[in-house]
PDB file of N, CA and C in Angstrom:
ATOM      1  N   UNK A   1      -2.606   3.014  11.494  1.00  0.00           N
ATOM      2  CA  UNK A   1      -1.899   2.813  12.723  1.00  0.00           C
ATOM      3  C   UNK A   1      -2.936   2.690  13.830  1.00  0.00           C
ATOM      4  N   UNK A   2      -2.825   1.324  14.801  1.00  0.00           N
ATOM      5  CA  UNK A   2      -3.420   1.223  15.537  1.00  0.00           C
ATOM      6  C   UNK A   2      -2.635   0.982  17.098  1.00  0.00           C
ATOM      7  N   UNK A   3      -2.909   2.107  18.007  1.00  0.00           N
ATOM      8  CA  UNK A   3      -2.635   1.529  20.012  1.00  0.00           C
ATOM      9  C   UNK A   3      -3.362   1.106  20.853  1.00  0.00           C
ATOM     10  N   UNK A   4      -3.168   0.331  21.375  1.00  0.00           N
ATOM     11  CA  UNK A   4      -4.188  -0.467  21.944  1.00  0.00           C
ATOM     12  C   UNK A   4      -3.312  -1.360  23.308  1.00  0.00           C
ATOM     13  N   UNK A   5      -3.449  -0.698  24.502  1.00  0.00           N
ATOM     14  CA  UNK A   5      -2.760  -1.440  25.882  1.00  0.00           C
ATOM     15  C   UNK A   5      -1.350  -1.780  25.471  1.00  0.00           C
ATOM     16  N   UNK A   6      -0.907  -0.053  24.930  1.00  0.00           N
ATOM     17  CA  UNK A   6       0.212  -0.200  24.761  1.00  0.00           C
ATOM     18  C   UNK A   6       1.289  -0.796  23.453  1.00  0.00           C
ATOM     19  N   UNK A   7       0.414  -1.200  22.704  1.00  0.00           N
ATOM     20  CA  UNK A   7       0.865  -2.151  21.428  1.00  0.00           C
ATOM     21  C   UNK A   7       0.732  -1.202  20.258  1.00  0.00           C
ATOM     22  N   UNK A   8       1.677  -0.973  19.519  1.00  0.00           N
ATOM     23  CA  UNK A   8       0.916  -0.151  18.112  1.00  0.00           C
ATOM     24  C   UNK A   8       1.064  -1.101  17.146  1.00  0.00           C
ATOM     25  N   UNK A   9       0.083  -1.150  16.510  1.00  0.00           N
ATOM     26  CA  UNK A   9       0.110  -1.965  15.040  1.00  0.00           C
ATOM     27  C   UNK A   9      -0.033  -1.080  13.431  1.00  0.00           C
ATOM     28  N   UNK A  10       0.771  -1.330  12.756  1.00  0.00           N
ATOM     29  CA  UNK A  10       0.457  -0.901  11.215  1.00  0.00           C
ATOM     30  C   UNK A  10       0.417  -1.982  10.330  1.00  0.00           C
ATOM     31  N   UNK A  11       0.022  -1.255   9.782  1.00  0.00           N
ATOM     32  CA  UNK A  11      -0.331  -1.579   8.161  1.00  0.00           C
ATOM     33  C   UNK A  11       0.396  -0.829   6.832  1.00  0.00           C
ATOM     34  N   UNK A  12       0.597  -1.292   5.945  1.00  0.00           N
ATOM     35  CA  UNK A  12       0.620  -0.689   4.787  1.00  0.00           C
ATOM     36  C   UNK A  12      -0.013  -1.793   3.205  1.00  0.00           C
ATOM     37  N   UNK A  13      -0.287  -0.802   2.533  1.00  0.00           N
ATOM     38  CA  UNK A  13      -0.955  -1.332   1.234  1.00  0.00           C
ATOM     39  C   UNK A  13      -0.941  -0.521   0.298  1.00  0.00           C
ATOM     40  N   UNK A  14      -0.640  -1.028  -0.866  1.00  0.00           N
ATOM     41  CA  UNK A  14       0.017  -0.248  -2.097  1.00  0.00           C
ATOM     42  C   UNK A  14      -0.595  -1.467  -3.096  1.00  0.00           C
ATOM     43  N   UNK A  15      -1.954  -0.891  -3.888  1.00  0.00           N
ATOM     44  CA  UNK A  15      -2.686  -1.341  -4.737  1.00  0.00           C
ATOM     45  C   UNK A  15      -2.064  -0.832  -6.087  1.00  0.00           C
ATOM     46  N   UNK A  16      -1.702  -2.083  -6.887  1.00  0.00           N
ATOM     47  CA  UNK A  16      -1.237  -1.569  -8.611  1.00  0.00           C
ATOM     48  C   UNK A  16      -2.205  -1.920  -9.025  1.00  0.00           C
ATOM     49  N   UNK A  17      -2.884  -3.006  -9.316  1.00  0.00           N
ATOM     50  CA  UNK A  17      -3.816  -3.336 -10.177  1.00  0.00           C
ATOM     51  C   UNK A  17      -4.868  -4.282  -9.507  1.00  0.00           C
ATOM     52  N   UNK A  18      -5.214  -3.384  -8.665  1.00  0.00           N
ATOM     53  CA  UNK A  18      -6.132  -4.151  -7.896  1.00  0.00           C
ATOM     54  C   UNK A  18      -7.726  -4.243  -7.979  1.00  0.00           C
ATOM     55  N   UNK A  19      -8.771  -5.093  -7.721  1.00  0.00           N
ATOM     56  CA  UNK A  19     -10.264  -4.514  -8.276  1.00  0.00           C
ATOM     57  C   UNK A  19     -10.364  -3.734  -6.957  1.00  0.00           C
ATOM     58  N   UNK A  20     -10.867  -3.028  -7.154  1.00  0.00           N
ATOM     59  CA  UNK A  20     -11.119  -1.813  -6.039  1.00  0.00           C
ATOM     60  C   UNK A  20     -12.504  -1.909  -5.715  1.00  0.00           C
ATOM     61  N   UNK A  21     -13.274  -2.912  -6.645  1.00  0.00           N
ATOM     62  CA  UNK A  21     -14.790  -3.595  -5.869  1.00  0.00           C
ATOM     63  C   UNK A  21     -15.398  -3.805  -4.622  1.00  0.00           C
ATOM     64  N   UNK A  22     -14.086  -4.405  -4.261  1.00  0.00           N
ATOM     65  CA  UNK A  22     -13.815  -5.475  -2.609  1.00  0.00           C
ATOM     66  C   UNK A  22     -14.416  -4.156  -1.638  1.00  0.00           C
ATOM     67  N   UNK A  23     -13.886  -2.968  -2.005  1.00  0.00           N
ATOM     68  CA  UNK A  23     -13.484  -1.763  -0.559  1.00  0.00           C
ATOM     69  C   UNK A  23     -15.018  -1.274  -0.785  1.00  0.00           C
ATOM     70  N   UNK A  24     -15.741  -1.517  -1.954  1.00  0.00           N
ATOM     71  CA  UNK A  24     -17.033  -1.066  -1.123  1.00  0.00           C
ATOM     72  C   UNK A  24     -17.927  -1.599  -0.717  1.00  0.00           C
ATOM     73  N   UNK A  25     -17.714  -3.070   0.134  1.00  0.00           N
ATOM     74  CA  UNK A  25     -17.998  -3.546   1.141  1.00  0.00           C
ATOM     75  C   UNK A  25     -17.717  -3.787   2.058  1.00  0.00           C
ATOM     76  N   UNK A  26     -16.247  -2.764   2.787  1.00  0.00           N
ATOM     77  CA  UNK A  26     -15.363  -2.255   3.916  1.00  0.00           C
ATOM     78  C   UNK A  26     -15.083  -0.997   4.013  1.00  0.00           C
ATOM     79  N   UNK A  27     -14.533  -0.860   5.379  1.00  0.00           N
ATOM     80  CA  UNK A  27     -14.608   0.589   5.894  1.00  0.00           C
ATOM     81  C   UNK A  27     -12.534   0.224   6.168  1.00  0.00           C
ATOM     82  N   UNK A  28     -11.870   0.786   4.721  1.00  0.00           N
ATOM     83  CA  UNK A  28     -10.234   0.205   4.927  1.00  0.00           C
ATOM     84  C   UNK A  28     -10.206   1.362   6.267  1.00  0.00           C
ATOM     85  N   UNK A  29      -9.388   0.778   6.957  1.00  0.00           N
ATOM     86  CA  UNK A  29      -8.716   0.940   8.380  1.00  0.00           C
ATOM     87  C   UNK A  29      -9.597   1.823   9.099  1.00  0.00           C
ATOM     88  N   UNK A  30     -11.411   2.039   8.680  1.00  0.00           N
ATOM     89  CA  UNK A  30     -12.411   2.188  10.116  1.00  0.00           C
ATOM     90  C   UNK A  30     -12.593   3.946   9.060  1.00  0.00           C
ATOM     91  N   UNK A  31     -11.804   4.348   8.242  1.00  0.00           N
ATOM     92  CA  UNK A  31     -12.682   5.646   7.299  1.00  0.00           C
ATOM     93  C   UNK A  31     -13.038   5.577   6.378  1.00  0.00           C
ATOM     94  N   UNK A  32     -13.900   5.960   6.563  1.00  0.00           N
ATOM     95  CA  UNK A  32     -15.488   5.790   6.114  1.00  0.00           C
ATOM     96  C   UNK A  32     -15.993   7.008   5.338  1.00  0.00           C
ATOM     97  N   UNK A  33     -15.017   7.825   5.590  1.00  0.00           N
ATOM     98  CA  UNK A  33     -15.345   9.554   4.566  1.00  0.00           C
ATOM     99  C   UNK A  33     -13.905   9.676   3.772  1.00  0.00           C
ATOM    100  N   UNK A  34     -12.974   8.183   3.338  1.00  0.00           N
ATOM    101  CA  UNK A  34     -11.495   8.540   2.533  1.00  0.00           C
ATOM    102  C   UNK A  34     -12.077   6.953   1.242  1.00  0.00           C
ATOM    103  N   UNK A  35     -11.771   7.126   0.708  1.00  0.00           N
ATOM    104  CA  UNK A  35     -11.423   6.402  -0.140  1.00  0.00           C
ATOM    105  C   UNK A  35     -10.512   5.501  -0.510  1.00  0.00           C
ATOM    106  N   UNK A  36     -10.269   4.530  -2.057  1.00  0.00           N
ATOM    107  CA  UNK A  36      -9.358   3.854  -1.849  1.00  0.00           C
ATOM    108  C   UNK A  36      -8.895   4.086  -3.528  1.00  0.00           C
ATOM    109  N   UNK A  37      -7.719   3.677  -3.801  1.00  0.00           N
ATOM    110  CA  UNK A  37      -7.199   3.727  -5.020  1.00  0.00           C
ATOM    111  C   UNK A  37      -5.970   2.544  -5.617  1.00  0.00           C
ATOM    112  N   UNK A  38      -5.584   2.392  -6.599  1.00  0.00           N
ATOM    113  CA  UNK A  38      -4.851   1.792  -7.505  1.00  0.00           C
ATOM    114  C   UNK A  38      -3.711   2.406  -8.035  1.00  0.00           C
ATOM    115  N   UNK A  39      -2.809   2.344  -8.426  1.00  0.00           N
ATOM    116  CA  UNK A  39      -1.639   2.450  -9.397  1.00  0.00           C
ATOM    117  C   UNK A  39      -2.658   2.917 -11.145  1.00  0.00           C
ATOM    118  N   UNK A  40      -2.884   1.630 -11.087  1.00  0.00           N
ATOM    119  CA  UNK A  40      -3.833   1.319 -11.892  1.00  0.00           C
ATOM    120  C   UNK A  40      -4.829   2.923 -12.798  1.00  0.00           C
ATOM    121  N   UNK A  41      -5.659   2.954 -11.655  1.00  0.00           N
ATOM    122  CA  UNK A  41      -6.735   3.897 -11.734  1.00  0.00           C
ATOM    123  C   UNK A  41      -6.401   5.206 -11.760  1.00  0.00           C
ATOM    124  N   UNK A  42      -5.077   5.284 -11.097  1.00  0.00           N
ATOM    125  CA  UNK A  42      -4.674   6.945 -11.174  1.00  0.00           C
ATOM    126  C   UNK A  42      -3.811   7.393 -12.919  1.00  0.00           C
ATOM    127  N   UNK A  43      -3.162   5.891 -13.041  1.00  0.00           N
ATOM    128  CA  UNK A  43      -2.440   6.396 -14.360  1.00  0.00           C
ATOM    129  C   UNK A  43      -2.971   5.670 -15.461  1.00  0.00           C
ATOM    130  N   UNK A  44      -4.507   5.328 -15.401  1.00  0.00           N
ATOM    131  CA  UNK A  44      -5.527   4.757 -16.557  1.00  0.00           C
ATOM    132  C   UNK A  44      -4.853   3.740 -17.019  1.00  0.00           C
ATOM    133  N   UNK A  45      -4.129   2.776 -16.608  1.00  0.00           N
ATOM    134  CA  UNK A  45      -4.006   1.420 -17.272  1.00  0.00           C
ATOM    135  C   UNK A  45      -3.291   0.623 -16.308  1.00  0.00           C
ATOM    136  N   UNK A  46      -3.238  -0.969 -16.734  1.00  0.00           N
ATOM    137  CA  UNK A  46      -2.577  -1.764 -16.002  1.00  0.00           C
ATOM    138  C   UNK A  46      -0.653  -1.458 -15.834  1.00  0.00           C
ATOM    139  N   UNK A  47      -0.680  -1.720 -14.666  1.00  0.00           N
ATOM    140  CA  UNK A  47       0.950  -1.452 -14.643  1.00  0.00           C
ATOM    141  C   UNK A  47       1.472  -2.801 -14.445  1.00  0.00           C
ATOM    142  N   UNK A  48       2.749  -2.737 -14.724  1.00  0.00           N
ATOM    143  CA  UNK A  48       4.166  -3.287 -14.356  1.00  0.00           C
ATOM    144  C   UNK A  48       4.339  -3.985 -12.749  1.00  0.00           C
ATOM    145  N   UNK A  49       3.645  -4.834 -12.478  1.00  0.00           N
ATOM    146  CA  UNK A  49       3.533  -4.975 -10.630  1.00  0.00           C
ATOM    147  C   UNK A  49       5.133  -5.045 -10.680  1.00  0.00           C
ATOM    148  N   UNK A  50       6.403  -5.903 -11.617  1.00  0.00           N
ATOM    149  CA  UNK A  50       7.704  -6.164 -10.917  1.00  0.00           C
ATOM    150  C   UNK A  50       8.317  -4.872 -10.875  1.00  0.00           C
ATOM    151  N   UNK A  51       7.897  -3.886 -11.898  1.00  0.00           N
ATOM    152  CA  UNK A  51       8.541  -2.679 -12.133  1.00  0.00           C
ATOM    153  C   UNK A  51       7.944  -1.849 -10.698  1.00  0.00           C
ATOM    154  N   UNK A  52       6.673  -1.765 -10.391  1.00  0.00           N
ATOM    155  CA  UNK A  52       6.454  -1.139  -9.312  1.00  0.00           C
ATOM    156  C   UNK A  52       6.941  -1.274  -7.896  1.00  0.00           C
ATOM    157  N   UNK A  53       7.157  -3.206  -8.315  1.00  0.00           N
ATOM    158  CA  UNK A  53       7.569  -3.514  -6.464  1.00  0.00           C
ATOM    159  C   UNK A  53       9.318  -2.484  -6.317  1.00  0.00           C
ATOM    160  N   UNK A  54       9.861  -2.626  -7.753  1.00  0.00           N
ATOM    161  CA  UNK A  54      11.453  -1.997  -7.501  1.00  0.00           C
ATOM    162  C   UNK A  54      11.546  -0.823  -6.921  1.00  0.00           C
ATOM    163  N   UNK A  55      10.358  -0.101  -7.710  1.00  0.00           N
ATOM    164  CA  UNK A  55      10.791   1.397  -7.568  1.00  0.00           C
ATOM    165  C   UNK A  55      10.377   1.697  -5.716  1.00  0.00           C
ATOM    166  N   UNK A  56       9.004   0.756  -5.497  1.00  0.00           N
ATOM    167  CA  UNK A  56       8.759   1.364  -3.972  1.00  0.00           C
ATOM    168  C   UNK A  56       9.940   0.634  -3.158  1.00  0.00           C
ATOM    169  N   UNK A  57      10.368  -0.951  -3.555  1.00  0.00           N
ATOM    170  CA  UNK A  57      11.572  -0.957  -3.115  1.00  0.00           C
ATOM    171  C   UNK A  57      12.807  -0.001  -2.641  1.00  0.00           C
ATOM    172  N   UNK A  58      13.277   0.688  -3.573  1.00  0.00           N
ATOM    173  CA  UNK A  58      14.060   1.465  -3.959  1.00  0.00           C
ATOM    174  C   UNK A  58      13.696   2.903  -3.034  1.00  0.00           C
ATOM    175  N   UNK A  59      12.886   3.292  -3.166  1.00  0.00           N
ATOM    176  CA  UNK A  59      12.310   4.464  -2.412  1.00  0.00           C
ATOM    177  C   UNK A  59      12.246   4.187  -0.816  1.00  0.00           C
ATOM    178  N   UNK A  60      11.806   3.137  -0.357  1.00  0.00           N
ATOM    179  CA  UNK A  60      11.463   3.057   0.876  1.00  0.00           C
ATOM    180  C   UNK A  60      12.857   3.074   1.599  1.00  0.00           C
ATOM    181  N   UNK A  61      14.153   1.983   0.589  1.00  0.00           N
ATOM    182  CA  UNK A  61      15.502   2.032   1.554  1.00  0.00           C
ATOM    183  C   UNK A  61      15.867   3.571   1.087  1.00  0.00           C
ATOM    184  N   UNK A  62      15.741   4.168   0.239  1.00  0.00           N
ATOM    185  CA  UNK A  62      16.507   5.477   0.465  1.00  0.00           C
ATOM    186  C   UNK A  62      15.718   6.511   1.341  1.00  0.00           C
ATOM    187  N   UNK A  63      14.463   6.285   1.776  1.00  0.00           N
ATOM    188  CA  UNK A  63      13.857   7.381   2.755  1.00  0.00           C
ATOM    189  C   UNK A  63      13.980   6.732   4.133  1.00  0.00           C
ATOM    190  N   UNK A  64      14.098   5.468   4.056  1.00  0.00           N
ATOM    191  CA  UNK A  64      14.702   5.119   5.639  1.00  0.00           C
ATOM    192  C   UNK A  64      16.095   4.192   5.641  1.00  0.00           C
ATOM    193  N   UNK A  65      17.090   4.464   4.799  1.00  0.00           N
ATOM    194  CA  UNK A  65      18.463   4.150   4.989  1.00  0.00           C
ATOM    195  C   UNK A  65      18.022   1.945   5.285  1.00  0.00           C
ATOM    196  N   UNK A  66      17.353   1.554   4.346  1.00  0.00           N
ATOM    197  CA  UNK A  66      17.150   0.396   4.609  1.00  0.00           C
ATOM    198  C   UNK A  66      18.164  -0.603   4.122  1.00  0.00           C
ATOM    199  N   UNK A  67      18.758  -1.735   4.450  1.00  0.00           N
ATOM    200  CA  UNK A  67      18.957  -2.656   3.772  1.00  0.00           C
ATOM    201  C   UNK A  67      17.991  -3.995   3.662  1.00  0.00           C
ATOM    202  N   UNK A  68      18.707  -4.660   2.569  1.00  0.00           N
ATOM    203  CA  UNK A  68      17.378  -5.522   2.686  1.00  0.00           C
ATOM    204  C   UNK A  68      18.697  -6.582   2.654  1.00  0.00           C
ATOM    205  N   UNK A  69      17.576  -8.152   3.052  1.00  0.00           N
ATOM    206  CA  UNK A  69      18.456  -9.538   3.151  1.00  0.00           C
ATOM    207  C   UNK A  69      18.090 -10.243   2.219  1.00  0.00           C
ATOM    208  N   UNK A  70      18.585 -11.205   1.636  1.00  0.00           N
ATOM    209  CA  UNK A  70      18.371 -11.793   0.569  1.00  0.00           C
ATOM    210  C   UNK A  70      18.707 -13.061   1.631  1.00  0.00           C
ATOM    211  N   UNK A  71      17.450 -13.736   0.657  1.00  0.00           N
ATOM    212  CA  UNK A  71      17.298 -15.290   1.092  1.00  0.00           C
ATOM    213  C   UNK A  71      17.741 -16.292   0.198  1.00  0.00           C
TER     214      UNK A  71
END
């Protein structure tokens, strides 16, 4: 989360199987003493990206009462 003359900006990022190479030649969102991680790396193998998008799907409308639109 970034404010700046009033403006806040976010971000979010949710790595399943991502190379995690890239981040150690960046400082993700300016810290520099946190780390970065995977789906992947925490539960030792490649995952399910459609199975993962559901479940954070699924989680995000029930912790903020979301609906979603279909196109």
């Amino acid at each position: 989360m970034k404010a700046s003359r009033f403006i806040t900006m976010h971000g979010f990022a949710f790595n399943v199987n991502t190379d995690l190479s890239y981040f150690d030649h960046i400082n993700p969102c300016g810290f520099t003493d946190k780390g970065v991680t995977s789906l992947e790396k925490e539960l030792g193998g490649k995952q399910d990206i459609e199975k993962a998008k559901n479940i954070l799907r699924n989680n995000l409308r029930d912790l903020f009462g979301l609906g979603w639109l279909n196109k």
